[in-house]
PDB file of N, CA and C in Angstrom:
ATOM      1  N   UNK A   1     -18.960  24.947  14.283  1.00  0.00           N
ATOM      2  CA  UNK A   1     -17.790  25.521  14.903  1.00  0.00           C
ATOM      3  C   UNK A   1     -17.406  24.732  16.136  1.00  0.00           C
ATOM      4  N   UNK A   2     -15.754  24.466  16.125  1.00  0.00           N
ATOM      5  CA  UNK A   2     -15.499  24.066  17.741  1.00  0.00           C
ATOM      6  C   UNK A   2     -15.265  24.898  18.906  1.00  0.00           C
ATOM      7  N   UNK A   3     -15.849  24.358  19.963  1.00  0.00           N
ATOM      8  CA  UNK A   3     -14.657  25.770  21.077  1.00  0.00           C
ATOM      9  C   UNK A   3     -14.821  25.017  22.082  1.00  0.00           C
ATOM     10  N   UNK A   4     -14.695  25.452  23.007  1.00  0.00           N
ATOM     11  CA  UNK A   4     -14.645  25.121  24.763  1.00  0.00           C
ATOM     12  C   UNK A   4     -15.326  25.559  25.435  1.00  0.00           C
ATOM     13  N   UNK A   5     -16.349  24.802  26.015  1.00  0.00           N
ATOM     14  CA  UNK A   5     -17.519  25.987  27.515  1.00  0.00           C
ATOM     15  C   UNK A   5     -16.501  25.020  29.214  1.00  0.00           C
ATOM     16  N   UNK A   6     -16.768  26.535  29.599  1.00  0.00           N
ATOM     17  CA  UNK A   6     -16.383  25.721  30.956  1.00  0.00           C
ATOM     18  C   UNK A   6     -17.548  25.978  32.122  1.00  0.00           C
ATOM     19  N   UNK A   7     -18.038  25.521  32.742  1.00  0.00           N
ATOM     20  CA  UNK A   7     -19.309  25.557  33.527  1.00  0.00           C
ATOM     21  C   UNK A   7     -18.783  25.086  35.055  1.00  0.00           C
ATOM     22  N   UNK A   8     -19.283  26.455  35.689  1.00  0.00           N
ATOM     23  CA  UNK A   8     -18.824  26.130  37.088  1.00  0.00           C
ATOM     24  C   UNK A   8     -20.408  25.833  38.361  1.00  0.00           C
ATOM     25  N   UNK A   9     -20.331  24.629  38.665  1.00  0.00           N
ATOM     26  CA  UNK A   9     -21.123  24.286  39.341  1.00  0.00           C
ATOM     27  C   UNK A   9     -20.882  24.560  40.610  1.00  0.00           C
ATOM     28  N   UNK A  10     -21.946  24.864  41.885  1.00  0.00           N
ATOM     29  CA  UNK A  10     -21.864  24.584  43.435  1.00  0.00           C
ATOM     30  C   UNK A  10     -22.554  23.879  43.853  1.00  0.00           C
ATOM     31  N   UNK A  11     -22.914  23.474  45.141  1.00  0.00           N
ATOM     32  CA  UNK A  11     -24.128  23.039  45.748  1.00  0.00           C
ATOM     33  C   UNK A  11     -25.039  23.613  45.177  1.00  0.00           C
ATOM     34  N   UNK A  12     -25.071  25.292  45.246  1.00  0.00           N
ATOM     35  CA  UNK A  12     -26.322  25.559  44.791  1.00  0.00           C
ATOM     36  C   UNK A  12     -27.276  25.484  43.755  1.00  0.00           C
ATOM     37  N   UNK A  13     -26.509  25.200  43.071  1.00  0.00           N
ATOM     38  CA  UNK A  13     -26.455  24.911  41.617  1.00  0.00           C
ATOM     39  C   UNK A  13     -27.303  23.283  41.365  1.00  0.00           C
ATOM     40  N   UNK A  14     -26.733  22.159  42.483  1.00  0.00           N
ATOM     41  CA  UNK A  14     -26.808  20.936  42.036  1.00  0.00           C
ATOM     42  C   UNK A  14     -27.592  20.431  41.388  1.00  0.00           C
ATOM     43  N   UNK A  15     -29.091  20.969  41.350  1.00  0.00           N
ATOM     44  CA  UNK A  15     -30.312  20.295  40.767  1.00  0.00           C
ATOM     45  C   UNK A  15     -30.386  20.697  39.716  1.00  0.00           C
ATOM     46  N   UNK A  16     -28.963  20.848  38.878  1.00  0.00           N
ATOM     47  CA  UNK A  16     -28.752  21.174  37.379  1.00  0.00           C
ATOM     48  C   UNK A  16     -27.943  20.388  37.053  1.00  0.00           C
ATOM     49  N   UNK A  17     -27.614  19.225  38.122  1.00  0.00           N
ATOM     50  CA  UNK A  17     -26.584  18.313  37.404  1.00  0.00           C
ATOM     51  C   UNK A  17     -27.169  17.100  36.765  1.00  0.00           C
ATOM     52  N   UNK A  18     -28.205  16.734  36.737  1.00  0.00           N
ATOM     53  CA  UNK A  18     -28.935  15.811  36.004  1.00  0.00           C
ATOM     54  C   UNK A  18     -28.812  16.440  34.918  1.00  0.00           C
ATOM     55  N   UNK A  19     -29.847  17.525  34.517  1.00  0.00           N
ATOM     56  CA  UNK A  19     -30.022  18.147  33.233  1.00  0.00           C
ATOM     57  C   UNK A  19     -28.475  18.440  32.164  1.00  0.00           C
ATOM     58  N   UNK A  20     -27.865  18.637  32.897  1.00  0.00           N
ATOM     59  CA  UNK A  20     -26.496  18.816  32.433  1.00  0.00           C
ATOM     60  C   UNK A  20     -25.837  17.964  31.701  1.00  0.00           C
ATOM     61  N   UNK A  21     -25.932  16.713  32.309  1.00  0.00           N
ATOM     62  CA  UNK A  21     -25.557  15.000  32.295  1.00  0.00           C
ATOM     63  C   UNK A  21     -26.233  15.075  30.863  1.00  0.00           C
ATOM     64  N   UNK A  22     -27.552  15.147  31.051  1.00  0.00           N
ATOM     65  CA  UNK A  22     -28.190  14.513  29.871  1.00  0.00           C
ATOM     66  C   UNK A  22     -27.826  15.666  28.988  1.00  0.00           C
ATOM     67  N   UNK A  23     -27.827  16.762  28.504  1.00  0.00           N
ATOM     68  CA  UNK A  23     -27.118  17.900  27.586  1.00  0.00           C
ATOM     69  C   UNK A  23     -25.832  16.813  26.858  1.00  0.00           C
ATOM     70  N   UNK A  24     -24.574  16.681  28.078  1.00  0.00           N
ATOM     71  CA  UNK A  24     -23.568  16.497  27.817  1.00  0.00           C
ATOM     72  C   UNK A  24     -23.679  15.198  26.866  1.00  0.00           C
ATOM     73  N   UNK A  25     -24.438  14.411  27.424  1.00  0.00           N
ATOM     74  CA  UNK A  25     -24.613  12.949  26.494  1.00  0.00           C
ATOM     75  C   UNK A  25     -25.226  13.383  25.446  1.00  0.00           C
ATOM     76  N   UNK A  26     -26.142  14.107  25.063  1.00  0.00           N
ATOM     77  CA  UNK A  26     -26.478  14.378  23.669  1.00  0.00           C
ATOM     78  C   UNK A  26     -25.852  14.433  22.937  1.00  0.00           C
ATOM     79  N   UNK A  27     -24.770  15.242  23.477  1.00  0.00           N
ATOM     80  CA  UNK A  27     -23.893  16.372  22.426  1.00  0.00           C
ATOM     81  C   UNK A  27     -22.745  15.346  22.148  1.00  0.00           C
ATOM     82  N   UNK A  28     -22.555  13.754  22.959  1.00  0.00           N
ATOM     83  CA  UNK A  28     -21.466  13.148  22.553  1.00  0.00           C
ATOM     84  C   UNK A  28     -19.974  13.663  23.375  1.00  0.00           C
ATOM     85  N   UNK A  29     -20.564  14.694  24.423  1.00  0.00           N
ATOM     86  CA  UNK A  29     -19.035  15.097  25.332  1.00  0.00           C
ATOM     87  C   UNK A  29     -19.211  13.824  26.280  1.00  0.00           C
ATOM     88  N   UNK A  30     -18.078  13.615  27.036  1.00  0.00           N
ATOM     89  CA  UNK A  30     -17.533  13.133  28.224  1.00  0.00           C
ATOM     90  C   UNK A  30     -18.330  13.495  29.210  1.00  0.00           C
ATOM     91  N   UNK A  31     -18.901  13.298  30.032  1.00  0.00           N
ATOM     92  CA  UNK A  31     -19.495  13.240  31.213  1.00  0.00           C
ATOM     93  C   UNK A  31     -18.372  12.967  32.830  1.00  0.00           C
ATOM     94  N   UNK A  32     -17.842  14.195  33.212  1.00  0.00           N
ATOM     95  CA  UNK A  32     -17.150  13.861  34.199  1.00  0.00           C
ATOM     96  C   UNK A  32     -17.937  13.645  35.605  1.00  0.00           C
ATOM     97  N   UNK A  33     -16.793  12.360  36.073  1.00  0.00           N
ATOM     98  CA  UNK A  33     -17.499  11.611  37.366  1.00  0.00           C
ATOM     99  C   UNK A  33     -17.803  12.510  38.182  1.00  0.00           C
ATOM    100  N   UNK A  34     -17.394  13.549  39.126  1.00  0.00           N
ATOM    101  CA  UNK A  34     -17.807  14.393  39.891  1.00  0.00           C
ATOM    102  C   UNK A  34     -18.842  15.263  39.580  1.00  0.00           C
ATOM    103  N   UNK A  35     -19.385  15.334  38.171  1.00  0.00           N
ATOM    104  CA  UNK A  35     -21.118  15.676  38.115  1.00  0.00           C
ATOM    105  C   UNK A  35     -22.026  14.845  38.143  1.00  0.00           C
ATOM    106  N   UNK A  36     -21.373  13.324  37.742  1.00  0.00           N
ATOM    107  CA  UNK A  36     -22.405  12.369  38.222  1.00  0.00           C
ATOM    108  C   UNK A  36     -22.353  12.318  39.640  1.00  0.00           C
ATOM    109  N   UNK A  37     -21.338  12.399  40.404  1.00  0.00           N
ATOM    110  CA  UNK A  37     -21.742  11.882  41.669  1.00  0.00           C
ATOM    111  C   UNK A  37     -22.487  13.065  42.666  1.00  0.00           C
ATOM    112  N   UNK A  38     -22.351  14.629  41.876  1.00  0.00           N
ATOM    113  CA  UNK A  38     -23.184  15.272  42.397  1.00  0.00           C
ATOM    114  C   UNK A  38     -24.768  15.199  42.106  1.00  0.00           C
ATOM    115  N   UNK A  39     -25.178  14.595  40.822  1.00  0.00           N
ATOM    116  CA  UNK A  39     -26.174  14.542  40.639  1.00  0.00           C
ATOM    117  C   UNK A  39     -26.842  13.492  41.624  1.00  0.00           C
ATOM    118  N   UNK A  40     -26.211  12.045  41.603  1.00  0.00           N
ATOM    119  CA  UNK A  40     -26.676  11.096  42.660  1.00  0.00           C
ATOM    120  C   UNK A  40     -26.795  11.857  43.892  1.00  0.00           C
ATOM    121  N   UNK A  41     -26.166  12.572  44.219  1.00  0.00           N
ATOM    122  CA  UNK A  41     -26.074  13.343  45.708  1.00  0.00           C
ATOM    123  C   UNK A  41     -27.585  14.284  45.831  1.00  0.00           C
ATOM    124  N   UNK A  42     -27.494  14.711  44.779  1.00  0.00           N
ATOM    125  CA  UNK A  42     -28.912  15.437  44.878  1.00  0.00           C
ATOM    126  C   UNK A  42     -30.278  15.345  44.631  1.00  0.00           C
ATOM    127  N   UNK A  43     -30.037  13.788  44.047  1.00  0.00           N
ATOM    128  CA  UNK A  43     -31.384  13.115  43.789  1.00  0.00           C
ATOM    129  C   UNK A  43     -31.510  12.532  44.978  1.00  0.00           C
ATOM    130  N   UNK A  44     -30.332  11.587  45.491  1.00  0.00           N
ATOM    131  CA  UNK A  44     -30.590  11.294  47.109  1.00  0.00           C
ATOM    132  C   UNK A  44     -31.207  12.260  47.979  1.00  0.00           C
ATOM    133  N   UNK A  45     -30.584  13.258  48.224  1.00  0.00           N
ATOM    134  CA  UNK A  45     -30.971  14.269  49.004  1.00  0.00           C
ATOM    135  C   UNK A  45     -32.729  14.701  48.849  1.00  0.00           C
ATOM    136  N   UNK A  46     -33.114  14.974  47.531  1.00  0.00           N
ATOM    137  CA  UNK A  46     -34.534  14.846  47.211  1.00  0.00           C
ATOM    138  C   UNK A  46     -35.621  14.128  47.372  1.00  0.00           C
ATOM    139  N   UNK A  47     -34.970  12.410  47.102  1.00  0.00           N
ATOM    140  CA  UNK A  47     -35.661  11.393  47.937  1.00  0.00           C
ATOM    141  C   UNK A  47     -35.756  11.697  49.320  1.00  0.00           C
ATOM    142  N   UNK A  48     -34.604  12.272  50.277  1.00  0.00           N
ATOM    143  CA  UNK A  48     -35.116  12.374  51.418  1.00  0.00           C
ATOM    144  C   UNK A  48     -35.831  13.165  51.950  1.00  0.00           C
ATOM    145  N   UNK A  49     -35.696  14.304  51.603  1.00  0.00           N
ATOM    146  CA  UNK A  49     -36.512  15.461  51.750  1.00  0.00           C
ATOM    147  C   UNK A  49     -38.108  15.285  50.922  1.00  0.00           C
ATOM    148  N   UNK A  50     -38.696  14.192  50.126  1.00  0.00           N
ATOM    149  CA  UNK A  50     -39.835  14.109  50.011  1.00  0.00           C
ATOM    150  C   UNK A  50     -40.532  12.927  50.945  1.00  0.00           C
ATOM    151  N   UNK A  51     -38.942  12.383  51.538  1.00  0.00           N
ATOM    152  CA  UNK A  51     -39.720  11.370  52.370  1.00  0.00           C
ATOM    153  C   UNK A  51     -39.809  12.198  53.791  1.00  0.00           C
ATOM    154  N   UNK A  52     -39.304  12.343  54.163  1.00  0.00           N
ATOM    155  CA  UNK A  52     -39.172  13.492  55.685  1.00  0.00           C
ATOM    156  C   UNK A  52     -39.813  14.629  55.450  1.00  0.00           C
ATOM    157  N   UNK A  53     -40.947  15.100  54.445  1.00  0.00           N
ATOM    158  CA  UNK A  53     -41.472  16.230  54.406  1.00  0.00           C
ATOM    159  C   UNK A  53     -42.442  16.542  55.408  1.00  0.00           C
ATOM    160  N   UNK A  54     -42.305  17.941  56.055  1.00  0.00           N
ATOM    161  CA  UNK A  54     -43.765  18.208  56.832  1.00  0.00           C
ATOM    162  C   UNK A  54     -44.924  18.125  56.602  1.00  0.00           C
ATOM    163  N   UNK A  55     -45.068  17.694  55.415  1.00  0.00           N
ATOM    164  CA  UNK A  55     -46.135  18.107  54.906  1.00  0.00           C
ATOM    165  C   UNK A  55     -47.338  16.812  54.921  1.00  0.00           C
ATOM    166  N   UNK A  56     -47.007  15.656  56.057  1.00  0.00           N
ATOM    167  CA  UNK A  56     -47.843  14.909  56.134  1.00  0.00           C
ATOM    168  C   UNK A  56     -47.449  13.610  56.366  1.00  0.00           C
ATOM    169  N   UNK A  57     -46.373  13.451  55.282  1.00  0.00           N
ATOM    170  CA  UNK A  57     -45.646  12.648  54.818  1.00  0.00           C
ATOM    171  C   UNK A  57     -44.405  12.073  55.640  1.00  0.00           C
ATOM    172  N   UNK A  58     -43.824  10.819  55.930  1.00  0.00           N
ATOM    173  CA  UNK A  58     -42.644  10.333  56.848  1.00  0.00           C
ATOM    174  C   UNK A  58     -42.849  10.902  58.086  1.00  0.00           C
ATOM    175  N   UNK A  59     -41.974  11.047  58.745  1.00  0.00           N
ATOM    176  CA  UNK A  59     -42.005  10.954  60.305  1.00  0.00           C
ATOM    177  C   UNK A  59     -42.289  12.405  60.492  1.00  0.00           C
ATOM    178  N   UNK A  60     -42.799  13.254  61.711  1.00  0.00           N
ATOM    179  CA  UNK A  60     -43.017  13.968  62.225  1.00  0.00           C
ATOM    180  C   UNK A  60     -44.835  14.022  61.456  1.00  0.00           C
ATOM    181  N   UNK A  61     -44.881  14.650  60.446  1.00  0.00           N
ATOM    182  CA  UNK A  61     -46.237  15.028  59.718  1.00  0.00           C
ATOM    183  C   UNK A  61     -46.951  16.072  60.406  1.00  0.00           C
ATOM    184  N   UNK A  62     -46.846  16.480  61.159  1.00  0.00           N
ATOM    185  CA  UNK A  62     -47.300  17.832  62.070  1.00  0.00           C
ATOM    186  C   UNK A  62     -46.376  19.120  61.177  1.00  0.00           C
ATOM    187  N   UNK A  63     -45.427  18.874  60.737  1.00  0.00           N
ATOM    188  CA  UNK A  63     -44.738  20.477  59.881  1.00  0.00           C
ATOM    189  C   UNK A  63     -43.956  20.899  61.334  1.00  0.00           C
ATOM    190  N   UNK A  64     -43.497  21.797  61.208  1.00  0.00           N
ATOM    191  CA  UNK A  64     -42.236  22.580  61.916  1.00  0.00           C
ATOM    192  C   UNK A  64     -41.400  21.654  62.561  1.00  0.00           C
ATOM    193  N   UNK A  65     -40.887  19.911  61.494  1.00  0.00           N
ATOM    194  CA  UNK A  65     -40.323  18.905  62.401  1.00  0.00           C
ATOM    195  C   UNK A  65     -40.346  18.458  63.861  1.00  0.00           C
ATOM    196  N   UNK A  66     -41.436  18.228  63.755  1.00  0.00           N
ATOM    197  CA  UNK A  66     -41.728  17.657  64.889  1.00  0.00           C
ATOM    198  C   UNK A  66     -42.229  18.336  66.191  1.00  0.00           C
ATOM    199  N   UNK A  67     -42.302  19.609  65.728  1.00  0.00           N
ATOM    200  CA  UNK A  67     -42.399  20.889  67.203  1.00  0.00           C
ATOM    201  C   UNK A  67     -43.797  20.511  67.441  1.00  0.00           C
ATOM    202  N   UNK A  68     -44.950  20.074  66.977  1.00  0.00           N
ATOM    203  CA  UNK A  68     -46.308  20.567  66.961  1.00  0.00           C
ATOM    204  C   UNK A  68     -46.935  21.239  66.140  1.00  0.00           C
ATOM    205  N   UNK A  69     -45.848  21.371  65.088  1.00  0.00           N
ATOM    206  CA  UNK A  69     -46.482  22.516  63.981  1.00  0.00           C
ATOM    207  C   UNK A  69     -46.353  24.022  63.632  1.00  0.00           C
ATOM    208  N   UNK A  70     -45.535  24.232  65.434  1.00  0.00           N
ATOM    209  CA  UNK A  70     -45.315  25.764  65.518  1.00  0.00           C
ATOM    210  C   UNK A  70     -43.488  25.933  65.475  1.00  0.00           C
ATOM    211  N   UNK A  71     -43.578  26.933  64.821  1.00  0.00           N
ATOM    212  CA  UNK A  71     -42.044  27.572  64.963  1.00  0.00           C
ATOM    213  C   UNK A  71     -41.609  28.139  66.425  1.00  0.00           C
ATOM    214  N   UNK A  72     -40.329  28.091  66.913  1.00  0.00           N
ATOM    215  CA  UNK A  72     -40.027  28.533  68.163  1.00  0.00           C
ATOM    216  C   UNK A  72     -40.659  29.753  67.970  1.00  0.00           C
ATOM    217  N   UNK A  73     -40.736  30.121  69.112  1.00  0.00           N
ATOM    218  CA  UNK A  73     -41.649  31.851  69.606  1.00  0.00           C
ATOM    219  C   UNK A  73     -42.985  32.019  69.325  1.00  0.00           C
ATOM    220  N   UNK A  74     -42.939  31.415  68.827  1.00  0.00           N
ATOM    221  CA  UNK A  74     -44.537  31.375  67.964  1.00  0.00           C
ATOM    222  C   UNK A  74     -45.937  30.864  68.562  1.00  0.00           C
ATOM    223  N   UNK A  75     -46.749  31.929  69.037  1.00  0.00           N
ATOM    224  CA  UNK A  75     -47.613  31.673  70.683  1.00  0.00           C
ATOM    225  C   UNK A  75     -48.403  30.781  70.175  1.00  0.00           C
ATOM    226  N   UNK A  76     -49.381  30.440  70.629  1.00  0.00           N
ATOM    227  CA  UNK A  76     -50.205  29.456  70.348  1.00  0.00           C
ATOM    228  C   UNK A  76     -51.678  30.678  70.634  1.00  0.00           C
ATOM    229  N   UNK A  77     -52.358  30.530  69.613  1.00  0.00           N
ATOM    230  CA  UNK A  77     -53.745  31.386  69.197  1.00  0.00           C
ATOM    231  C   UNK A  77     -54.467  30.775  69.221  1.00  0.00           C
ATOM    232  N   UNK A  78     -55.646  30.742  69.797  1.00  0.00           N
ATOM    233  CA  UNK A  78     -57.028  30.219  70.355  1.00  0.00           C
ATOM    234  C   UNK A  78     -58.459  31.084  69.513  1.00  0.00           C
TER     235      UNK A  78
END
């Protein structure tokens, strides 16, 4: 059968635009540019956020970016 899907993406959404991409190429549809360039956007964004992670990793490595580890307000326990 033929028909039409229409799929509405957001930001929030973005880390479904890869998977999507590759769906759409299976199936032999068109791949429009503004889901590729959200997908690049959000794989970028991922690279950075695993490089800048608190968690050891890129600059700060202490966690709470750079504070010391602690969140504002947050006393320091001995």
């Amino acid at each position: 059968r033929l028909g039409a899907a229409v799929t509405l993406l957001t930001r929030d959404d973005w880390r479904m635009a890869p998977e999507l991409i590759s769906i759409l190429e299976r199936a032999g549809q068109d791949v429009p540019e503004d889901l590729v360039l959200m997908a690049e956007r959000y794989e970028k964004h991922k690279r950075e956020r695993e490089m800048y992670s608190p968690r050891g990793h890129g600059w700060g490595g202490r966690g709470g970016g750079g504070r010391g580890g602690r969140d504002r307000g947050e006393k320091r326990r001995f």
